[in-house]
Protein backbone atom coordinates (compact mmCIF):
# COMPACT_ATOMS: atom_id res chain seq x y z
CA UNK A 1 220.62 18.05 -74.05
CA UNK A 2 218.92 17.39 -77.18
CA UNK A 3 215.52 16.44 -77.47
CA UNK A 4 214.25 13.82 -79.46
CA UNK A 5 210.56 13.25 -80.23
CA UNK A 6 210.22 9.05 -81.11
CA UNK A 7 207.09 7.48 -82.09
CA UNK A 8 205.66 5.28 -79.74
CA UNK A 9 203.62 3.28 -81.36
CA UNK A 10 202.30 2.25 -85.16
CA UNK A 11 204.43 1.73 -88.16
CA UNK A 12 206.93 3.92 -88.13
CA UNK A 13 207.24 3.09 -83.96
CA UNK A 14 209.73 -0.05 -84.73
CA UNK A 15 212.62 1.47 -87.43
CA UNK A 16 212.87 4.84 -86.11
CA UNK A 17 214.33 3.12 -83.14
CA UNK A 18 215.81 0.88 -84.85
CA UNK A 19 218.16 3.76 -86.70
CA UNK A 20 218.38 5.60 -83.71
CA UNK A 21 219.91 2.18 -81.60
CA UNK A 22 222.08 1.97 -85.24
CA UNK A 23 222.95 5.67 -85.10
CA UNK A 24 224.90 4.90 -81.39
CA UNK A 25 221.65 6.13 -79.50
CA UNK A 26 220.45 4.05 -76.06
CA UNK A 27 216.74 4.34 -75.89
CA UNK A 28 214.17 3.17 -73.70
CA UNK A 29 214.37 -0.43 -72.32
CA UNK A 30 210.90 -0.73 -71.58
CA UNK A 31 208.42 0.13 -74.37
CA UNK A 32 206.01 1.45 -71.67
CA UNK A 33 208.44 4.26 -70.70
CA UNK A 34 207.41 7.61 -72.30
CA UNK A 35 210.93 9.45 -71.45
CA UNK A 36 214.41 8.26 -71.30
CA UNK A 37 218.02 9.87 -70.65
CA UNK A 38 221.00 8.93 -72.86
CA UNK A 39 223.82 10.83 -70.62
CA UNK A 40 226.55 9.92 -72.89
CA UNK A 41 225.28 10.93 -76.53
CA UNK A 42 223.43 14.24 -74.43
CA UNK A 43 219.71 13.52 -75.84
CA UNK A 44 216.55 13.35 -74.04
CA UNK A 45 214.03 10.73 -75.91
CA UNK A 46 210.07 11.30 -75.84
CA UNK A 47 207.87 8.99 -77.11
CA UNK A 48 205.17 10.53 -77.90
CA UNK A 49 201.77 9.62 -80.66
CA UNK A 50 203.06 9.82 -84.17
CA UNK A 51 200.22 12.86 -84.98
CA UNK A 52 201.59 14.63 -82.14
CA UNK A 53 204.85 14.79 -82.75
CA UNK A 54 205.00 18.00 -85.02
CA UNK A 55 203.03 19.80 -82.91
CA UNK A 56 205.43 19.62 -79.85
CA UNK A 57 208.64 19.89 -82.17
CA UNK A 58 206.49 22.71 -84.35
CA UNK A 59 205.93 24.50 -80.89
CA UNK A 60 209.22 24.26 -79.69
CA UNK A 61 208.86 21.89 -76.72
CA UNK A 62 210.84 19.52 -78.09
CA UNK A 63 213.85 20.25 -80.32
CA UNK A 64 213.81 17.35 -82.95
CA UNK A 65 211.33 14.53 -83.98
CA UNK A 66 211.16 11.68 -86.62
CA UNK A 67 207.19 11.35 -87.59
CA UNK A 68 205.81 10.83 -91.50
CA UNK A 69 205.37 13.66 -93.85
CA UNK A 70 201.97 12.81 -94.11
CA UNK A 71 201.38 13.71 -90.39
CA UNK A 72 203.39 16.94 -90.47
CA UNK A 73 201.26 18.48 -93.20
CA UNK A 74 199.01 17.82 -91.15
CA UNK A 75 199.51 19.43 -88.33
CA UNK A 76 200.27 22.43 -90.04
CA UNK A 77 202.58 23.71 -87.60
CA UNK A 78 204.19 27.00 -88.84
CA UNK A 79 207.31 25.97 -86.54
CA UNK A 80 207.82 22.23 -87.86
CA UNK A 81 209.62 21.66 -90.69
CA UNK A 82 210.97 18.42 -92.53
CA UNK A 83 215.30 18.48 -92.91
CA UNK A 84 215.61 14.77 -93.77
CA UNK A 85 214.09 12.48 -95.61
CA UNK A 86 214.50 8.61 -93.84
CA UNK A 87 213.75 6.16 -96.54
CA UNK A 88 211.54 4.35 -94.47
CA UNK A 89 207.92 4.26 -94.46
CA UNK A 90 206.34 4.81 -97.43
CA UNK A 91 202.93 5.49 -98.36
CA UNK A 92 200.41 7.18 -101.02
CA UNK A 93 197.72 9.44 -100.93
CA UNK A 94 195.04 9.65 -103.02
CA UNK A 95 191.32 10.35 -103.32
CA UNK A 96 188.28 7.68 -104.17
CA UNK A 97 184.99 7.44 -104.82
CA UNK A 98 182.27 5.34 -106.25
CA UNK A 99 183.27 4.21 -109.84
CA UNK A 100 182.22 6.48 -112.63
CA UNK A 101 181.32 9.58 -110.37
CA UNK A 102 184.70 11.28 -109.91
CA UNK A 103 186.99 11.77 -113.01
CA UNK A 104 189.16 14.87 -111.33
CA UNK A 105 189.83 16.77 -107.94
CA UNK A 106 187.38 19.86 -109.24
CA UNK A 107 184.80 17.07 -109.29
CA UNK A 108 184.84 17.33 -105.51
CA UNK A 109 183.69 20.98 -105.27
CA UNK A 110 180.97 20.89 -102.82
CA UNK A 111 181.17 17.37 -101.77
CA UNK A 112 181.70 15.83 -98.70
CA UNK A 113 185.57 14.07 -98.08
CA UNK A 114 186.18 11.82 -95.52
CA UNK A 115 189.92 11.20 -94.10
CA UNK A 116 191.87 10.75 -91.03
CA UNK A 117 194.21 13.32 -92.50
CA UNK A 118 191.69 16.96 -92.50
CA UNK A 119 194.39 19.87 -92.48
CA UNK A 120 196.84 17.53 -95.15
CA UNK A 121 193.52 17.03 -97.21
CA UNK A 122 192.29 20.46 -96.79
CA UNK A 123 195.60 22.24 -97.95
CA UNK A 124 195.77 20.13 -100.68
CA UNK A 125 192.26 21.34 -101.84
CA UNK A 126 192.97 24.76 -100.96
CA UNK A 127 195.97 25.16 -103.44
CA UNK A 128 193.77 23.40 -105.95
CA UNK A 129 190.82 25.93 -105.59
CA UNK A 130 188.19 23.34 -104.44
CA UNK A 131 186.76 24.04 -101.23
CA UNK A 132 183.94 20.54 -99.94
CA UNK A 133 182.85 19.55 -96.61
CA UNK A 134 185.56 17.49 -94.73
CA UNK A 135 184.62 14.88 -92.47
CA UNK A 136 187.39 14.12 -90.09
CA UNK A 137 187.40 10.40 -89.21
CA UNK A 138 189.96 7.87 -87.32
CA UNK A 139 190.69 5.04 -89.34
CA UNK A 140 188.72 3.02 -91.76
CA UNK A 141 187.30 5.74 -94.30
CA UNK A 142 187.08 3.04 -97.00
CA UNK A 143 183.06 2.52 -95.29
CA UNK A 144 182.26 5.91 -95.20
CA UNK A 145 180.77 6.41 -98.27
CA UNK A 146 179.13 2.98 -98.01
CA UNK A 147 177.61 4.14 -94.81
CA UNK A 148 176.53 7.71 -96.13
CA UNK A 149 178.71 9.81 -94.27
CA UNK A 150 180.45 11.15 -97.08
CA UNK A 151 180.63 11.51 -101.12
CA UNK A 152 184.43 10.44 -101.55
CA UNK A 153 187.34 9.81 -99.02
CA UNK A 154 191.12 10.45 -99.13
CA UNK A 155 193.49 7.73 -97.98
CA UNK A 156 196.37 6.08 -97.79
CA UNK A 157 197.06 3.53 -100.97
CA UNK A 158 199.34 0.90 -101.22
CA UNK A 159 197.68 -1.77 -104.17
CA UNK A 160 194.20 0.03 -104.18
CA UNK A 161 192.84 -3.86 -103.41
CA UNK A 162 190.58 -2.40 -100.12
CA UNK A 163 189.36 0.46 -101.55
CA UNK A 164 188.22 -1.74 -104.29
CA UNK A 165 186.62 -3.64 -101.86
CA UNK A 166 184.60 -0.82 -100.61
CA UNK A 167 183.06 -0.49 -104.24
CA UNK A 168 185.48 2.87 -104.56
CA UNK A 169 187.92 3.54 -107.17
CA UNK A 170 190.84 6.09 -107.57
CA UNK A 171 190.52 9.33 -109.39
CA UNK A 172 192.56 12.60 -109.56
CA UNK A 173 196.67 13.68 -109.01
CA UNK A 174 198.17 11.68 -105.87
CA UNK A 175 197.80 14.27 -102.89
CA UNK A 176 201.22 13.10 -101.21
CA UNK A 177 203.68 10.97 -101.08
CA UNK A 178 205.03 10.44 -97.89
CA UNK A 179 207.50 8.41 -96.04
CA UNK A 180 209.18 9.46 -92.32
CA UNK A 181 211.18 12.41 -91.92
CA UNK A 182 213.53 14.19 -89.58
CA UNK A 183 211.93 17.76 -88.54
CA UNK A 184 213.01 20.16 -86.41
CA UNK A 185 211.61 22.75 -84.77
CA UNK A 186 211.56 27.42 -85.19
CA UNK A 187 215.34 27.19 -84.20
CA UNK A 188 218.14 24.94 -84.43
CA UNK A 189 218.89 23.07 -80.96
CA UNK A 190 222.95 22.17 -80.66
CA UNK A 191 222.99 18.20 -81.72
CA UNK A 192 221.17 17.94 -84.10
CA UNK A 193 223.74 17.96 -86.88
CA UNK A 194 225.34 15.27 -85.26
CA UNK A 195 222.10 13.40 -85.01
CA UNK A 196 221.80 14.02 -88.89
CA UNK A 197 225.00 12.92 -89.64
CA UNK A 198 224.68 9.91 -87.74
CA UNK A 199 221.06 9.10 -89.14
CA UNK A 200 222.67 9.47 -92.87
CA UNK A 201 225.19 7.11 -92.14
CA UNK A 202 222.56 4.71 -91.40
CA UNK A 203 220.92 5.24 -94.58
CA UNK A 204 224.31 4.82 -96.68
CA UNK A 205 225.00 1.66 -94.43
CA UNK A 206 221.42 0.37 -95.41
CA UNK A 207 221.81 1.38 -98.74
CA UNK A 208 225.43 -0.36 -99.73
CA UNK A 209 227.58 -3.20 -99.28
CA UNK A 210 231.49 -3.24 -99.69
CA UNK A 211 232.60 -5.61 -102.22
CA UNK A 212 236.60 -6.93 -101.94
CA UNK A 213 238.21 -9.35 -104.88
CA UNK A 214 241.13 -9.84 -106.73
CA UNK A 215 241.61 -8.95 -109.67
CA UNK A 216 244.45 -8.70 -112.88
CA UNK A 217 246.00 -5.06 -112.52
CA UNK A 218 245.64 -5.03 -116.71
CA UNK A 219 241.59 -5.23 -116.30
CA UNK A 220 241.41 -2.42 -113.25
CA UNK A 221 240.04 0.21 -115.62
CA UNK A 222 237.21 -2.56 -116.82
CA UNK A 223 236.29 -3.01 -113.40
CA UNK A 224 236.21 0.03 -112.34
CA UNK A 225 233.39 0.68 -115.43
CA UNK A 226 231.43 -1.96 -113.58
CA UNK A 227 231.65 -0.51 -110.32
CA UNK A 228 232.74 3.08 -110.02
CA UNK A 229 232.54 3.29 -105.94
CA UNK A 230 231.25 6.64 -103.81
CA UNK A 231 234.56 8.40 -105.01
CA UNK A 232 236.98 5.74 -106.22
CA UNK A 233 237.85 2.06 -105.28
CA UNK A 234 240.80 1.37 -103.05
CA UNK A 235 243.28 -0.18 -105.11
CA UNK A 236 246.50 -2.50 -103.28
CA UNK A 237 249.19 -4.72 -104.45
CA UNK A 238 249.60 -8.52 -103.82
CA UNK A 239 252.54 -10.21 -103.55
CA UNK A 240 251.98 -11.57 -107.57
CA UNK A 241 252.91 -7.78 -109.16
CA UNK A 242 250.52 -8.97 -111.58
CA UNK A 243 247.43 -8.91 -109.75
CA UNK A 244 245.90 -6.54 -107.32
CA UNK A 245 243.43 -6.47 -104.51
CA UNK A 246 239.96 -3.84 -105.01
CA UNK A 247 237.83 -2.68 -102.31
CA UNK A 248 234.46 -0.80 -103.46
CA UNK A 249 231.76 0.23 -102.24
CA UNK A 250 228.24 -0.97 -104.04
CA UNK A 251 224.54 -0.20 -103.78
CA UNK A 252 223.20 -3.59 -101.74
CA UNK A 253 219.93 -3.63 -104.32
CA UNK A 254 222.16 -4.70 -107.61
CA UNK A 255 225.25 -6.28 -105.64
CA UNK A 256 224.92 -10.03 -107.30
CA UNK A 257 224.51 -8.57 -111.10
CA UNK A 258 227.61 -6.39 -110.09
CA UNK A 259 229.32 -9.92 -108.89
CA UNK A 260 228.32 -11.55 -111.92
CA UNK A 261 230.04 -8.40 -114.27
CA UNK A 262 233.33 -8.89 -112.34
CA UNK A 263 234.11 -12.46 -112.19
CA UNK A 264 232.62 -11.74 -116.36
CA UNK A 265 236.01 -10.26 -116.86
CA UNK A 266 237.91 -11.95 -114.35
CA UNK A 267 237.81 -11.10 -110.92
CA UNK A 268 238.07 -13.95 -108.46
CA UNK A 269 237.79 -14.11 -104.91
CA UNK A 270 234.75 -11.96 -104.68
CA UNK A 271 233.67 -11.04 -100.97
CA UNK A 272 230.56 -8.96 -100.24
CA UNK A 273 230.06 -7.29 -96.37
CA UNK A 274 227.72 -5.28 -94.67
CA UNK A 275 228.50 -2.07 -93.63
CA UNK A 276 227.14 -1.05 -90.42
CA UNK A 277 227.63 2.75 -90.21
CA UNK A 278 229.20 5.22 -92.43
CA UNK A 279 230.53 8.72 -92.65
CA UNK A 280 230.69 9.88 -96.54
């Protein structure tokens, strides 16, 4: 059986099982229940802390895991190592400090850096040549420097609005951007390409909608401008030899301006679906 390291809790926690109940995976009932068995699909599911799900995958107790990028650099598990990217979960790393004190990340030579993300932080630092005293914390390292603890922290930032509230403002490259990720483990267990492919088809079903109208068979080659489809639309008579019926798929984020561009040129009867799994 395959094993499959979940999150059990925190952001990532609720869409990771979400795409894996999408993918055709039955998980755990209960969300107190730290192990379940799906006999038909053949995978074993953990739920385990987010932060220590690289280290078991990285270790090879487990064979796969879906945890953030941020929190397998972190680890820094040799083993451990990212094959998919999810598109879910985003977030940005940078470093802050009082205003006017920090310009770039050489500035921090010798200073002290709070995060709750040390060995991400510290390899950062380390292929940038600047070596300062980390202070590990868990959570809340906007009041560090407020409090004295340390000169500058590293975090995650989504507007910048509570670091600003802290008195701190942003300086230097970003350190990361991260968002969850498939990893596996030192070898490759048998299942997990199907998992892949299944967790893909997810993302392509999330991604695009399929769009069906009519349309005059004269203006195909206009339409087809407007919406070129993964390969090709699907293309069928009607019963008026003059017309024809178009099937495409279309990426869900611009469907309406697409709508608007075909019934432009005239296409009529336009239909939009969801797609709830693929296979490209």
């Amino acid at each position: 059986m395959l094993r499959i390291a979940v999150p059990n809790k925190g952001s990532l926690a609720e869409t990771a099982t979400e795409m894996l109940s999408e993918a055709g995976y039955t998980g755990r009932r209960d969300p107190k229940d730290l192990h379940t068995i799906d006999p038909q699909n053949e995978v074993e599911f953990f739920y385990l802390r987010p932060k220590d799900i690289a280290t078991y995958v990285g270790s090879g107790a487990l064979d796969v895991g879906i945890t953030g990028r941020d929190l397998l650099l972190d680890a820094r598990m040799p083993g451990a190592r990212e094959i998919e990217a999810l598109a879910f979960g985003d977030s940005t790393f940078r470093f802050a400090g009082p205003p006017g004190r920090f310009a770039t990340v050489g500035d921090l030579q010798g200073m002290r850096v709070a995060t709750a993300y040390p060995g991400l932080v510290d390899g950062f630092l380390d292929d940038h040549g600047v070596a300062v005293d980390l202070v590990p914390l868990d959570g809340a390292v906007e009041s560090a420097v407020r409090l004295g603890v340390a000169d500058a922290v590293a975090d995650v930032v989504s507007t910048g609005t509570t670091l600003r509230q802290a008195g701190l403002e942003i300086f230097g490259p970003v350190i990361l951007e991260s968002e969850a990720v498939l990893i596996t483990g030192p070898t490759d267990a048998d299942g997990t390409e199907t998992l892949l492919r299944r967790l893909r088809g997810v993302m392509v079903a999330r991604r695009y909608v399929m769009v069906d109208y009519d349309l005059p068979a004269t203006l195909v080659d206009d339409a087809v401008a407007i919406a070129p489809g993964i390969e090709s639309p699907t293309i069928a008579p009607l019963r008026d030899p003059e017309w024809v019926a178009v099937r495409v798929m279309v990426p869900r984020a611009g469907v309406n301006q697409v709508m608007d561009a075909l019934y432009a040129i005239g296409a009529r009867a336009i239909l939009v679906t969801a797609i709830h799994n693929a296979r490209l």
